[in-house]
Protein backbone atom coordinates (compact mmCIF):
# COMPACT_ATOMS: atom_id res chain seq x y z
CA UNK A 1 0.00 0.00 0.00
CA UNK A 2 1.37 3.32 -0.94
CA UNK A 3 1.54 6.50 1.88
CA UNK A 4 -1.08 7.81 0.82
CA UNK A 5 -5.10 6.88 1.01
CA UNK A 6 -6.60 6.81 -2.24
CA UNK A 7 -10.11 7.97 -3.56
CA UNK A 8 -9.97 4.13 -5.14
CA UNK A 9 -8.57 2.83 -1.45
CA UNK A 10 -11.99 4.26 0.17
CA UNK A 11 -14.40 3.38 -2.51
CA UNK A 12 -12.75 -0.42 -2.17
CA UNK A 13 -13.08 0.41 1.51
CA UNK A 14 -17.26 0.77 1.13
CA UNK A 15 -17.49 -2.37 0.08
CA UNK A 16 -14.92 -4.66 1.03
CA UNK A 17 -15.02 -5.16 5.05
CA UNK A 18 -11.82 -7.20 4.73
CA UNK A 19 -10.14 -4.04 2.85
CA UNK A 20 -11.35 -1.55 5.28
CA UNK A 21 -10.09 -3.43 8.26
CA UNK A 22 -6.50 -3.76 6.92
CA UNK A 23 -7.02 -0.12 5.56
CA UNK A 24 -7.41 1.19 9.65
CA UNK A 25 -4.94 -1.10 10.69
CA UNK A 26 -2.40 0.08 8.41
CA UNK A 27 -3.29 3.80 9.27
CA UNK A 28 -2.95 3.29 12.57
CA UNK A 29 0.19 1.42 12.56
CA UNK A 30 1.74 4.17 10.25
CA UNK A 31 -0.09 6.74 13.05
CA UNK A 32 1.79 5.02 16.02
CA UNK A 33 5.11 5.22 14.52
CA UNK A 34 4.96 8.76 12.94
CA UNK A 35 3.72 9.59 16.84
CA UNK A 36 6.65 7.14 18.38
CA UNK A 37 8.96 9.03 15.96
CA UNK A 38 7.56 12.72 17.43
CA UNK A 39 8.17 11.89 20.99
CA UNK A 40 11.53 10.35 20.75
CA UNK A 41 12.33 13.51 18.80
CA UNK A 42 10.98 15.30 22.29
CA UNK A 43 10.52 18.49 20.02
CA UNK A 44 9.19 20.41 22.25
CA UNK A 45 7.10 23.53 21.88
CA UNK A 46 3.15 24.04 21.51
CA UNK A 47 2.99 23.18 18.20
CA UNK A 48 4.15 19.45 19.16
CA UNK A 49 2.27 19.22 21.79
CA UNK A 50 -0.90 20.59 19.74
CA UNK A 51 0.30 18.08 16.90
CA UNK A 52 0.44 14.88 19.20
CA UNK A 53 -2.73 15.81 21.17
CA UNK A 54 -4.11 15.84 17.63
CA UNK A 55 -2.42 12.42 16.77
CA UNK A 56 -3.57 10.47 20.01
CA UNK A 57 -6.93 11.59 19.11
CA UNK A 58 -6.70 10.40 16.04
CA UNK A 59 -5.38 6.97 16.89
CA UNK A 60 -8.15 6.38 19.48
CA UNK A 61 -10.68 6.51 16.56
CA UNK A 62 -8.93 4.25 14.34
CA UNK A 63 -8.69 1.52 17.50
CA UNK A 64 -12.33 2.41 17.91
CA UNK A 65 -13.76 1.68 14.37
CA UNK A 66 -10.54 -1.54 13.92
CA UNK A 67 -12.65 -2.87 17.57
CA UNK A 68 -16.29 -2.10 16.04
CA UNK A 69 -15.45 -3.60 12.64
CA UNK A 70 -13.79 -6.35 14.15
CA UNK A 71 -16.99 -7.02 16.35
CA UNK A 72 -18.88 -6.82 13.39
CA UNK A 73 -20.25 -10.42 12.15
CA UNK A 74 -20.40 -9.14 8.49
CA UNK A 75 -16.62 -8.54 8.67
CA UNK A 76 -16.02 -11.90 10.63
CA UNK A 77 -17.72 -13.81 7.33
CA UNK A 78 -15.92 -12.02 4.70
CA UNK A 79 -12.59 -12.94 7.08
CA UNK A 80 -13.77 -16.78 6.67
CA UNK A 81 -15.40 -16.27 2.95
């Protein structure tokens, strides 16, 4: 998968459950290490802070929608299928 998202990547992600959950995973793997990366920087200074806030934030949402997905028995049969 390239950096980037893609309009394609999240039309795919509509429809394929299986997509979308490696889609968020991805994301917030790539989150957690650009916000690892930040803090052993330790740039300091209110826009990091504001930045990583931001970030945490962010990666609490993806774990939220990877959990409900994941709970999700539509996503659980197009694992198996």
């Amino acid at each position: 998968m390239s950096d980037l998202v893609t309009d394609d990547d999240i039309a795919r992600a509509r429809t394929d459950l299986v997509f979308r959950q490696q889609l968020l995973a991805e994301n917030l793997e790539r989150l957690l290490a650009r916000l690892n990366t930040m803090r052993k920087n330790d740039t300091s200074g209110p826009d990091s802070a504001r930045q990583i806030k931001e970030g945490v934030a962010l990666a609490v949402k993806l774990a939220d929608k990877l959990q409900k997905n994941s709970q999700n028995p539509d996503v659980v049969a197009a694992k198996a299928g």
